[in-house]
N, C-alpha and C. Protein backbone atom coordinates (compact mmCIF):
# COMPACT_ATOMS: atom_id res chain seq x y z
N UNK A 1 -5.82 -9.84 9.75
CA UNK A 1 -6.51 -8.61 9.48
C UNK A 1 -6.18 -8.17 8.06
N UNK A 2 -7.34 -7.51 7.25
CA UNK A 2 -6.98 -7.27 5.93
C UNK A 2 -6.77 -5.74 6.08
N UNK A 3 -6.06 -5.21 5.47
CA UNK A 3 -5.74 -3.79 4.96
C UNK A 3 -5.50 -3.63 3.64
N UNK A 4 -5.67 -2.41 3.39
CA UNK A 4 -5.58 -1.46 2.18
C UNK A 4 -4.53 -0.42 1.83
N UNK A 5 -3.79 -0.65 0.79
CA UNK A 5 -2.53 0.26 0.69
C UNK A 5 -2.62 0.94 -0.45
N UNK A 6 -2.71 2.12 -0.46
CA UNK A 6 -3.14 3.06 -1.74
C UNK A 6 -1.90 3.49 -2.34
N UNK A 7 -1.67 3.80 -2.96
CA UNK A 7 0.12 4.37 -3.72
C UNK A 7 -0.64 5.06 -4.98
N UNK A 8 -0.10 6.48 -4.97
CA UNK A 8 -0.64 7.59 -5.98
C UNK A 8 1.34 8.35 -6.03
N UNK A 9 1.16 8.46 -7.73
CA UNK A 9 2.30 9.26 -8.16
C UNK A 9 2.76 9.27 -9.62
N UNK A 10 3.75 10.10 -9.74
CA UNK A 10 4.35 9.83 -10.53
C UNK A 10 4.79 8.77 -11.40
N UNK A 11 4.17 8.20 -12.71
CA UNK A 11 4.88 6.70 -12.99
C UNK A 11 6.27 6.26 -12.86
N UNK A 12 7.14 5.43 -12.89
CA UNK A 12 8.27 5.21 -12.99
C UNK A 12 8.74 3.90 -12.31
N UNK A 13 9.87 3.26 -13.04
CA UNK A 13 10.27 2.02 -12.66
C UNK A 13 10.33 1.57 -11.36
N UNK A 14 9.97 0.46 -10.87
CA UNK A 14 9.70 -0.18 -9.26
C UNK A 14 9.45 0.30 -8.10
N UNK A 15 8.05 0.84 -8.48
CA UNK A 15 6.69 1.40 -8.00
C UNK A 15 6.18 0.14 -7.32
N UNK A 16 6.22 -0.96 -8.03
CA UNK A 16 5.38 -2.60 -7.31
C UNK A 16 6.50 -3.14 -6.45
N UNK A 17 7.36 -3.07 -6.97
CA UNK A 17 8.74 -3.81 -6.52
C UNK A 17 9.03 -3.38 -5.55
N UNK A 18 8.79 -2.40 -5.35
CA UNK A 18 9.24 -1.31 -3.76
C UNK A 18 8.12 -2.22 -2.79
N UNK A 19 7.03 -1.26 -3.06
CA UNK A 19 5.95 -1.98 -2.27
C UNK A 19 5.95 -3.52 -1.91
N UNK A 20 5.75 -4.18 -2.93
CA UNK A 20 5.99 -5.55 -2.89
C UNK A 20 6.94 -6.39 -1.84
N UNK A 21 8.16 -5.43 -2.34
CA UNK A 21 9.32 -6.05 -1.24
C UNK A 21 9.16 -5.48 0.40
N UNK A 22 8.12 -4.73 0.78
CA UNK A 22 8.31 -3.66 2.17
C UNK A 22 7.43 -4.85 2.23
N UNK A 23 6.31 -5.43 1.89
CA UNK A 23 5.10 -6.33 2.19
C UNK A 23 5.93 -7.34 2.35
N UNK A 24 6.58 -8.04 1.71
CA UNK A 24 7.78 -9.32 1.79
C UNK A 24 8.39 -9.15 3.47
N UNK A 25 9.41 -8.31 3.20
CA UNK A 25 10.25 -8.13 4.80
C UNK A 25 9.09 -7.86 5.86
N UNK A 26 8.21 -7.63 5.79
CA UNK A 26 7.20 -7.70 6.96
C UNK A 26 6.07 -8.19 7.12
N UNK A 27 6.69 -9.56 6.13
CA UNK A 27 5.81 -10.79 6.32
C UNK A 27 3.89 -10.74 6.05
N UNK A 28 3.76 -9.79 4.80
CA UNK A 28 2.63 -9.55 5.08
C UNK A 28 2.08 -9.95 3.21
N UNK A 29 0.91 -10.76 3.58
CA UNK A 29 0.22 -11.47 2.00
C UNK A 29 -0.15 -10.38 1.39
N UNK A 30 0.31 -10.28 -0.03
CA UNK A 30 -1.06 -9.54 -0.64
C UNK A 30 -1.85 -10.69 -1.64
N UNK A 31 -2.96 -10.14 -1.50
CA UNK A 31 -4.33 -10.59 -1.97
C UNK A 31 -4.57 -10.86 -3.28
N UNK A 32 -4.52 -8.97 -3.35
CA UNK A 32 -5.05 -8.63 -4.80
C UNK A 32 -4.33 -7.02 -4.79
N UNK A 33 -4.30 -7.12 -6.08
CA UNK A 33 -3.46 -6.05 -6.88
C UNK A 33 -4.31 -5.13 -7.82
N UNK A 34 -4.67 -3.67 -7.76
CA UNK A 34 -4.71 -3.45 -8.83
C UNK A 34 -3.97 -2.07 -8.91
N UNK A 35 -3.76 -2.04 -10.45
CA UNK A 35 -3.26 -0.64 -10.79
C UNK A 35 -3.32 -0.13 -12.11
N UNK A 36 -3.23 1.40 -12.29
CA UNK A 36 -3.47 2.01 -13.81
C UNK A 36 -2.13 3.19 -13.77
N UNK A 37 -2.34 3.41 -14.94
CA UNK A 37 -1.46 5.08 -15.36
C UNK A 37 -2.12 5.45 -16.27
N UNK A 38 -2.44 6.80 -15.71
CA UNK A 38 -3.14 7.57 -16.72
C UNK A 38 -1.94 8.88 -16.82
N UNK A 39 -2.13 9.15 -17.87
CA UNK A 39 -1.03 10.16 -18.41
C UNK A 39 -0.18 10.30 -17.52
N UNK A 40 0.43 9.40 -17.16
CA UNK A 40 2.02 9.16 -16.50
C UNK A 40 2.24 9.21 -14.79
N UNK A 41 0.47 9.24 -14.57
CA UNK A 41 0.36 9.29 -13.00
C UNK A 41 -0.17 7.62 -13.03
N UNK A 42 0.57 6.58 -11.57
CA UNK A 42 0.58 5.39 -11.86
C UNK A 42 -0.23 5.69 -10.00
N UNK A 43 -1.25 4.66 -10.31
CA UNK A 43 -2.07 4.69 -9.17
C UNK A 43 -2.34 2.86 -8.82
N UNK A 44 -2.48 2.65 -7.63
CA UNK A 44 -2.41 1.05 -7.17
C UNK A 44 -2.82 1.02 -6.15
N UNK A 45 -3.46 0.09 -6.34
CA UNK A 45 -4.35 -0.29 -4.91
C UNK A 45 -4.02 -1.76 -4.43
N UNK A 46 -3.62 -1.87 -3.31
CA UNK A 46 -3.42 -3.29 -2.53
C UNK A 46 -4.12 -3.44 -1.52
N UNK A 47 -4.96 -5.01 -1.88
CA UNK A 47 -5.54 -5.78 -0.83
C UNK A 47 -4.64 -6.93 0.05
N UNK A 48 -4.21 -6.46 1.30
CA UNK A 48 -3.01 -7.29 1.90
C UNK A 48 -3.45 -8.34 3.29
N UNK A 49 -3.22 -9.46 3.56
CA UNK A 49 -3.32 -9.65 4.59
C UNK A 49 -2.35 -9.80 6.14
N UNK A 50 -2.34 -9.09 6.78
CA UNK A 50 -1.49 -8.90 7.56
C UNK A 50 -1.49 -9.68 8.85
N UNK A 51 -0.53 -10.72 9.18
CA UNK A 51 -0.45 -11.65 10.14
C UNK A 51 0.69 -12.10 11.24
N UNK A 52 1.52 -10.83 10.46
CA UNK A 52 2.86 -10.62 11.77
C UNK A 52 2.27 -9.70 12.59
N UNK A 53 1.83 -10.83 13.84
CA UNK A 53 1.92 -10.09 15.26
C UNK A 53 3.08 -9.75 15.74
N UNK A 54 4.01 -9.04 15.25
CA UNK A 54 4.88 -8.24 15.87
C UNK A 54 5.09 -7.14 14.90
N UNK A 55 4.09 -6.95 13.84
CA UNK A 55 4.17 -5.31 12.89
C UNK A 55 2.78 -5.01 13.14
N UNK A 56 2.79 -4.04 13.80
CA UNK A 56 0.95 -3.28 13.73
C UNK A 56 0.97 -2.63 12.84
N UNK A 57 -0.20 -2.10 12.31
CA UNK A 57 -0.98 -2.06 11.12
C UNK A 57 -0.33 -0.39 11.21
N UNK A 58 -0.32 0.37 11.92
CA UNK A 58 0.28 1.84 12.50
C UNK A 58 1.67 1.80 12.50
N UNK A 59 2.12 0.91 12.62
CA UNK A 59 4.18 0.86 12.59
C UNK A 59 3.92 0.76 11.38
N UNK A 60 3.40 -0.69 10.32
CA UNK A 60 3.69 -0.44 8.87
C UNK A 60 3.13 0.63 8.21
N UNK A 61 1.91 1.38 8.48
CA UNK A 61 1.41 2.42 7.62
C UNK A 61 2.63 3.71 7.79
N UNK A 62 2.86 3.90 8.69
CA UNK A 62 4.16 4.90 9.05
C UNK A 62 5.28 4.44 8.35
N UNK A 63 5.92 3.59 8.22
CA UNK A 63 7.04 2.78 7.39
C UNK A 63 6.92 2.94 5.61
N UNK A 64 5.60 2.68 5.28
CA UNK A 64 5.06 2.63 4.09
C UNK A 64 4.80 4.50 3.77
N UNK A 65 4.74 5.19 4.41
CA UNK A 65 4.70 6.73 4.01
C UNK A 65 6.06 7.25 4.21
N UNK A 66 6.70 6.76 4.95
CA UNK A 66 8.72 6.74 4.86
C UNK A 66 8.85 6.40 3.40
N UNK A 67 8.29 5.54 3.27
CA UNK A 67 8.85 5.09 1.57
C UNK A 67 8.55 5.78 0.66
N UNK A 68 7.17 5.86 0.65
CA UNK A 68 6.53 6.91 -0.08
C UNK A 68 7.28 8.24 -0.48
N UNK A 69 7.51 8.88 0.42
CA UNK A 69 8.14 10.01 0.40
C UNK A 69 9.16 10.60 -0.14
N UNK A 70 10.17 9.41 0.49
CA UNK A 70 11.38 8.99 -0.38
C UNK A 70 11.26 8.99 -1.96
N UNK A 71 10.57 8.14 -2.50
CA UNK A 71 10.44 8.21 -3.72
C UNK A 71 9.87 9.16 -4.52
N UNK A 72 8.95 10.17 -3.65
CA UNK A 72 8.12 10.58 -4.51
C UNK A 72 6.68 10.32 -4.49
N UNK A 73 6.23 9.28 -3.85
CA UNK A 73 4.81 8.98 -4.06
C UNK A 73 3.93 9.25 -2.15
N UNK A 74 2.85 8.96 -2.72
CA UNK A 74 2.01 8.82 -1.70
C UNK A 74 1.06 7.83 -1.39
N UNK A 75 2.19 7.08 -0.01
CA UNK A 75 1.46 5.57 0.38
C UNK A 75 0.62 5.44 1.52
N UNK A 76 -0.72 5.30 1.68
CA UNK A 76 -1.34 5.25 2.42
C UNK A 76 -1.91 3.62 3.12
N UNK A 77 -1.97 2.99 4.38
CA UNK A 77 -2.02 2.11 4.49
C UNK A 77 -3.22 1.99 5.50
N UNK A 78 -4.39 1.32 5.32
CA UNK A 78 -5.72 1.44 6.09
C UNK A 78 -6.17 0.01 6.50
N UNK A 79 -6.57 -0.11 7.26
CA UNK A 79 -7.80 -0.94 7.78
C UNK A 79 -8.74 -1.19 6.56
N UNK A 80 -9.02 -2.32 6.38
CA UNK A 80 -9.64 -3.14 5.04
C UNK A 80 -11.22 -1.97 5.51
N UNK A 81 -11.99 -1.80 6.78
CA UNK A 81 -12.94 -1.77 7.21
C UNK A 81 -13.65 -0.13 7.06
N UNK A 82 -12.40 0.25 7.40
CA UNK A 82 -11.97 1.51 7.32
C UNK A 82 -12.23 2.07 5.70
N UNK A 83 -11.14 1.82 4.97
CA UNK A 83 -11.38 1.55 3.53
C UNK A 83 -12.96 1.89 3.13
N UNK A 84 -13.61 0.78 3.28
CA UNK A 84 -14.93 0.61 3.01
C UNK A 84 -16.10 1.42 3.69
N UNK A 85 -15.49 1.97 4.47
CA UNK A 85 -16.86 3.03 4.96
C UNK A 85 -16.32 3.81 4.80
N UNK A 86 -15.37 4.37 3.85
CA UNK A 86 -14.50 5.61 3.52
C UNK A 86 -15.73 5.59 2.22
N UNK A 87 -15.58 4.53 1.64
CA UNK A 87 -16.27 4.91 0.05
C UNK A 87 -17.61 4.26 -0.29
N UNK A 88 -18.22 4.21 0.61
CA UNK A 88 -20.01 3.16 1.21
C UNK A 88 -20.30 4.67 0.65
N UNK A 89 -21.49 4.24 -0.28
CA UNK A 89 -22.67 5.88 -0.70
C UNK A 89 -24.16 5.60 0.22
């Protein structure tokens, strides 16, 4: 199953690295990467594929806003499908 992980915040050092490594320990691909900073707000978008049947998509999105929080930012984790009829005109 593909999902979508949004991360909005503050810029600052291992913003990817965080993420990156929570996707690592729970065995989950990413795809595709993108991200910007505009005047010091660092925004990223991940296309992931997720294939540990023993992490649902609802345990990691909850895990991934634990982190979030912690740091400072705001991580949102969606359904690839979901995603896309969020932003269909």
């Amino acid at each position: 199953m593909k999902a979508v992980i949004s991360v909005v915040g503050e810029d600052k050092v291992g913003i990817l690295a965080t993420v990156s490594g929570e996707c690592a320990k729970a065995k989950i691909n990413i795809l595709d990467v993108s991200q910007t900073i505009v005047n010091g707000v660092f925004t990223m978008t991940m296309i992931v594929e997720m294939t540990n049947e023993d992490y649902t998509l609802s345990q990691f999105a909850e895990h991934m806003e634990k982190i979030g929080k912690q740091r400072g930012l705001v991580i949102r984790v969606m359904h690839q499908d979901i995603f896309k009829s969020m932003y269909e005109i």
